[in-house]
Protein backbone atom coordinates (compact mmCIF):
# COMPACT_ATOMS: atom_id res chain seq x y z
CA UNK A 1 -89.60 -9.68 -82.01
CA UNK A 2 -86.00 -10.99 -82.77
CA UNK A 3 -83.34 -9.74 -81.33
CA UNK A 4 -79.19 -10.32 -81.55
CA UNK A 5 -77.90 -10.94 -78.05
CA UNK A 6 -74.82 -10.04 -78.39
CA UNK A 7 -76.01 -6.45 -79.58
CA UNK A 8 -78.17 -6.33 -76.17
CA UNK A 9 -75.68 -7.78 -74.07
CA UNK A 10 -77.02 -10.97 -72.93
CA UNK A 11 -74.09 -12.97 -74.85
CA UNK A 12 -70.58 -12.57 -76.14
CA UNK A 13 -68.18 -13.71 -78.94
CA UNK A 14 -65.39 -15.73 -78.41
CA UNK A 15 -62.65 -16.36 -81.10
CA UNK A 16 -59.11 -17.11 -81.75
CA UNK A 17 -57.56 -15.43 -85.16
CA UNK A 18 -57.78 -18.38 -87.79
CA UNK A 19 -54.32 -16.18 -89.59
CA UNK A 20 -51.99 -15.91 -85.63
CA UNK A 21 -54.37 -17.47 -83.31
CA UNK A 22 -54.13 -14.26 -81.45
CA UNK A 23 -57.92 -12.96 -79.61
CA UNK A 24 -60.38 -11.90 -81.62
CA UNK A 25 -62.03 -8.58 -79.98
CA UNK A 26 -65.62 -7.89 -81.35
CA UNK A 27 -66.09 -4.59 -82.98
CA UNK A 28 -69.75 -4.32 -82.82
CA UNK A 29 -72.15 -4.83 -86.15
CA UNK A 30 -71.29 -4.55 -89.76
CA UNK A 31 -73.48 -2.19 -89.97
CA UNK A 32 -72.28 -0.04 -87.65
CA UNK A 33 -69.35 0.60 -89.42
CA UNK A 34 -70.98 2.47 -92.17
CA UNK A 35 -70.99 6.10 -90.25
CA UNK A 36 -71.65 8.40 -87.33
CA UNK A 37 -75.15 7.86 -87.61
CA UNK A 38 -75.86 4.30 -88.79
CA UNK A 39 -76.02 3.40 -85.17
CA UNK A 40 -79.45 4.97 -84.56
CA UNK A 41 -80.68 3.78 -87.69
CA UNK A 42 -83.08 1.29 -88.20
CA UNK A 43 -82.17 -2.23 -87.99
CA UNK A 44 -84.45 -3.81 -90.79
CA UNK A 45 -83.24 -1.08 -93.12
CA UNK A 46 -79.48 -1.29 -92.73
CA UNK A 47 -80.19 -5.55 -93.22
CA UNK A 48 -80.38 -4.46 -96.84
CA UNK A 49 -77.39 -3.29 -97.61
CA UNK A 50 -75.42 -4.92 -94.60
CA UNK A 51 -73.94 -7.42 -97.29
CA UNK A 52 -75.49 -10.94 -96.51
CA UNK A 53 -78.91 -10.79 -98.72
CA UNK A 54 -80.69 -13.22 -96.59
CA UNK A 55 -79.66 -11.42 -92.89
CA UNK A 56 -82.99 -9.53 -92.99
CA UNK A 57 -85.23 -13.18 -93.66
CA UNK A 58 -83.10 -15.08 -91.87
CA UNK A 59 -83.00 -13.17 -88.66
CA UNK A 60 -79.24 -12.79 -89.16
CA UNK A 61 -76.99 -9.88 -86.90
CA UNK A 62 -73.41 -9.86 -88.82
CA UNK A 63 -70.95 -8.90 -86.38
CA UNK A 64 -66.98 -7.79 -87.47
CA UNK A 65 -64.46 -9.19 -85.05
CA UNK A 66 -60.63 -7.92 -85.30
CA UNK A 67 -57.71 -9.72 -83.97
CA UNK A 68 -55.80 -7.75 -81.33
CA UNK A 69 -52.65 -9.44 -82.47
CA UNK A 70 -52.42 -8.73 -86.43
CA UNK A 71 -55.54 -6.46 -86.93
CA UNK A 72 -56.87 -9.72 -89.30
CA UNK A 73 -60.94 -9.45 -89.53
CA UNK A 74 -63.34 -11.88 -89.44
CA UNK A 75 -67.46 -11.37 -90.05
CA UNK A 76 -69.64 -13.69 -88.43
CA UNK A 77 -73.51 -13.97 -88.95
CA UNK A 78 -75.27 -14.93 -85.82
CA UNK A 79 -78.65 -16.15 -85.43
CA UNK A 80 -81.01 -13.64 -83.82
CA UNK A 81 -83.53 -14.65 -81.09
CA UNK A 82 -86.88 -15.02 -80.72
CA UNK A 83 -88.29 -12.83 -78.01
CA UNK A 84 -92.23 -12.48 -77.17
């Protein structure tokens, strides 16, 4: 099974703002953002329309960070994990 660890808690992001170089805050996964529900729905679904059309092949978790200095956004696709 592959699983994002920054979704499960095991790691976090780190990032200065590329446009202020103010702290980038992470703001959970792309998907996410899509509703009140798309939380609870399934991962390998929401891979499909998450944007990036190789996330789902690629074991690929696409996380939106925001800068807490001039609300800039960044997505970043990180590499899931391998977990027996």
């Amino acid at each position: 099974m592959y699983v994002c660890l920054v979704c499960n808690g095991m790691e976090s992001i780190t990032s200065d703002c590329k446009h202020c170089g103010g702290e980038m805050i992470e703001e959970g996964k792309v998907t996410n953002q899509f509703g009140d529900y798309s939380p609870y729905m399934d991962d390998d679904s929401l891979k499909l329309v998450d944007g990036d059309i190789y996330s789902k092949n690629e074991h690929l978790c696409l996380h939106l960070l925001r800068c807490s200095t001039c609300n800039s956004y960044l997505q970043v696709a990180l590499e899931e994990q391998y977990i027996r």
